[in-house]
Protein backbone atom coordinates (compact mmCIF):
# COMPACT_ATOMS: atom_id res chain seq x y z
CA UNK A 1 -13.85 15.52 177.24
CA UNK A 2 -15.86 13.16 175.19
CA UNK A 3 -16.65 13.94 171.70
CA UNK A 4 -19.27 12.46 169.14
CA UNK A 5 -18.98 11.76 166.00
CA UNK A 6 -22.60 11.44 164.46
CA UNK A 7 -23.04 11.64 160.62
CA UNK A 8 -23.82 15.00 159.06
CA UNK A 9 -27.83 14.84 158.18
CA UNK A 10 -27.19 17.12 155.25
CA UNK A 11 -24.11 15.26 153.77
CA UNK A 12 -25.45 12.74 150.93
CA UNK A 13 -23.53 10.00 148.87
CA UNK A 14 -23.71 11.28 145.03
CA UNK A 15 -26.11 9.06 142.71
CA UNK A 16 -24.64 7.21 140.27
CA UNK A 17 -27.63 7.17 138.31
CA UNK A 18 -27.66 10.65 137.91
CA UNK A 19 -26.28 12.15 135.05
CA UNK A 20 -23.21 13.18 135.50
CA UNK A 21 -23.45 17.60 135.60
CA UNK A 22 -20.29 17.83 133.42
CA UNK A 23 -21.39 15.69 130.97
CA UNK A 24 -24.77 17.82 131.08
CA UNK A 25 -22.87 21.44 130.79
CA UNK A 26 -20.76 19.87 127.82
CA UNK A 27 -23.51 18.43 125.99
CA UNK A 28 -25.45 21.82 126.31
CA UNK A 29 -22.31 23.91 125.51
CA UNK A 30 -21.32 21.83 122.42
CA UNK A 31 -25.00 22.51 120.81
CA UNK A 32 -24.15 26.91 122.13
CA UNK A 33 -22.60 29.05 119.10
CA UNK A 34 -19.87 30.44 119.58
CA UNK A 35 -20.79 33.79 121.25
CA UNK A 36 -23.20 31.54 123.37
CA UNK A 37 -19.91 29.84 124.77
CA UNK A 38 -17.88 32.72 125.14
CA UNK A 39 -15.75 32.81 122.19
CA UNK A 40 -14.26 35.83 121.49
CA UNK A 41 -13.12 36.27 117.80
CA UNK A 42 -9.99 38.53 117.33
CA UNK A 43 -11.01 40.85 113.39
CA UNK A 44 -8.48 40.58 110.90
CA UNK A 45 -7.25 44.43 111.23
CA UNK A 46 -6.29 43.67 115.07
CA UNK A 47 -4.85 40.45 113.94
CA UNK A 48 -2.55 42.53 111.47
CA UNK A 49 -2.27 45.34 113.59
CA UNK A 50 -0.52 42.78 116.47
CA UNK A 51 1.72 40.81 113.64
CA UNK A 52 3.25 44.23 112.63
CA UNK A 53 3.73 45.38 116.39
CA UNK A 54 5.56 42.43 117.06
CA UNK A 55 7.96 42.65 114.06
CA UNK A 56 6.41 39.52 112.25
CA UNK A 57 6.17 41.52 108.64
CA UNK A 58 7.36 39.61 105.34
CA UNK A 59 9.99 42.52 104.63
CA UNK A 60 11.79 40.50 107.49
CA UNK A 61 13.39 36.89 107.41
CA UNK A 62 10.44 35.51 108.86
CA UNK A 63 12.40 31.89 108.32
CA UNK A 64 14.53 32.66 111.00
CA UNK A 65 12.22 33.76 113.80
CA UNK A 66 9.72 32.24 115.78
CA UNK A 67 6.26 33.07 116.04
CA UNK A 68 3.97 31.13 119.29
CA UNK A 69 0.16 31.14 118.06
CA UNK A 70 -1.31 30.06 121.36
CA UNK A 71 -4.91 30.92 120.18
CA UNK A 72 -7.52 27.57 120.23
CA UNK A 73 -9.84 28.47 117.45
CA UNK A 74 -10.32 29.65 113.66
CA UNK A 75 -6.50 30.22 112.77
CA UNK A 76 -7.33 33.73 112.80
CA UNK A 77 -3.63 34.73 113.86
CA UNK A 78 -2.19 31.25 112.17
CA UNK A 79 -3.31 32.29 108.66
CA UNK A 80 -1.84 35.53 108.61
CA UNK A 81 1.35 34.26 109.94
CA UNK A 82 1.64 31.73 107.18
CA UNK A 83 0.78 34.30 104.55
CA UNK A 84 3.17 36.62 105.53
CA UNK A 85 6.15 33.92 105.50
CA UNK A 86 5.35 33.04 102.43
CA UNK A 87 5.52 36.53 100.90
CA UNK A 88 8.64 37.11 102.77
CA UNK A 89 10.34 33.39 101.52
């Protein structure tokens, strides 16, 4: 059996003249606010609410633990944790 190999009418080599679509999406996100982009926001009382559930209060040697902020935005959980190891140094 003989098979052949003919090219694909619907398969196309990309532009390069085009604009590139990810530099389109990040131009049009970087002009979005913040709830445009999907940001969600944590409020302060959750923010404390979390810090005291996880034992990070300043009644504790908060010099001797370790706290992982993984958030990417506002330091909303950041500026809370400083505060509170400065009231507890």
């Amino acid at each position: 059996m003989t098979v052949a190999l003919t090219p694909r009418s619907d398969h196309r080599q990309p532009d390069l003249l085009l604009p590139c679509p990810v530099e389109a999406a990040v131009r049009v996100l970087s002009l979005a606010c913040a709830e445009d982009r999907g940001a969600v926001f944590t409020r302060h009382e959750v923010v404390d609410f979390i810090l005291d559930l996880a034992g990070y209060t300043p009644d504790q040697p908060l010099h001797l633990l370790r706290l992982l902020e993984p958030a990417f935005g506002e330091g909303g959980f950041l500026v809370p944790a400083v505060k509170r190891l400065l009231l507890a140094w």
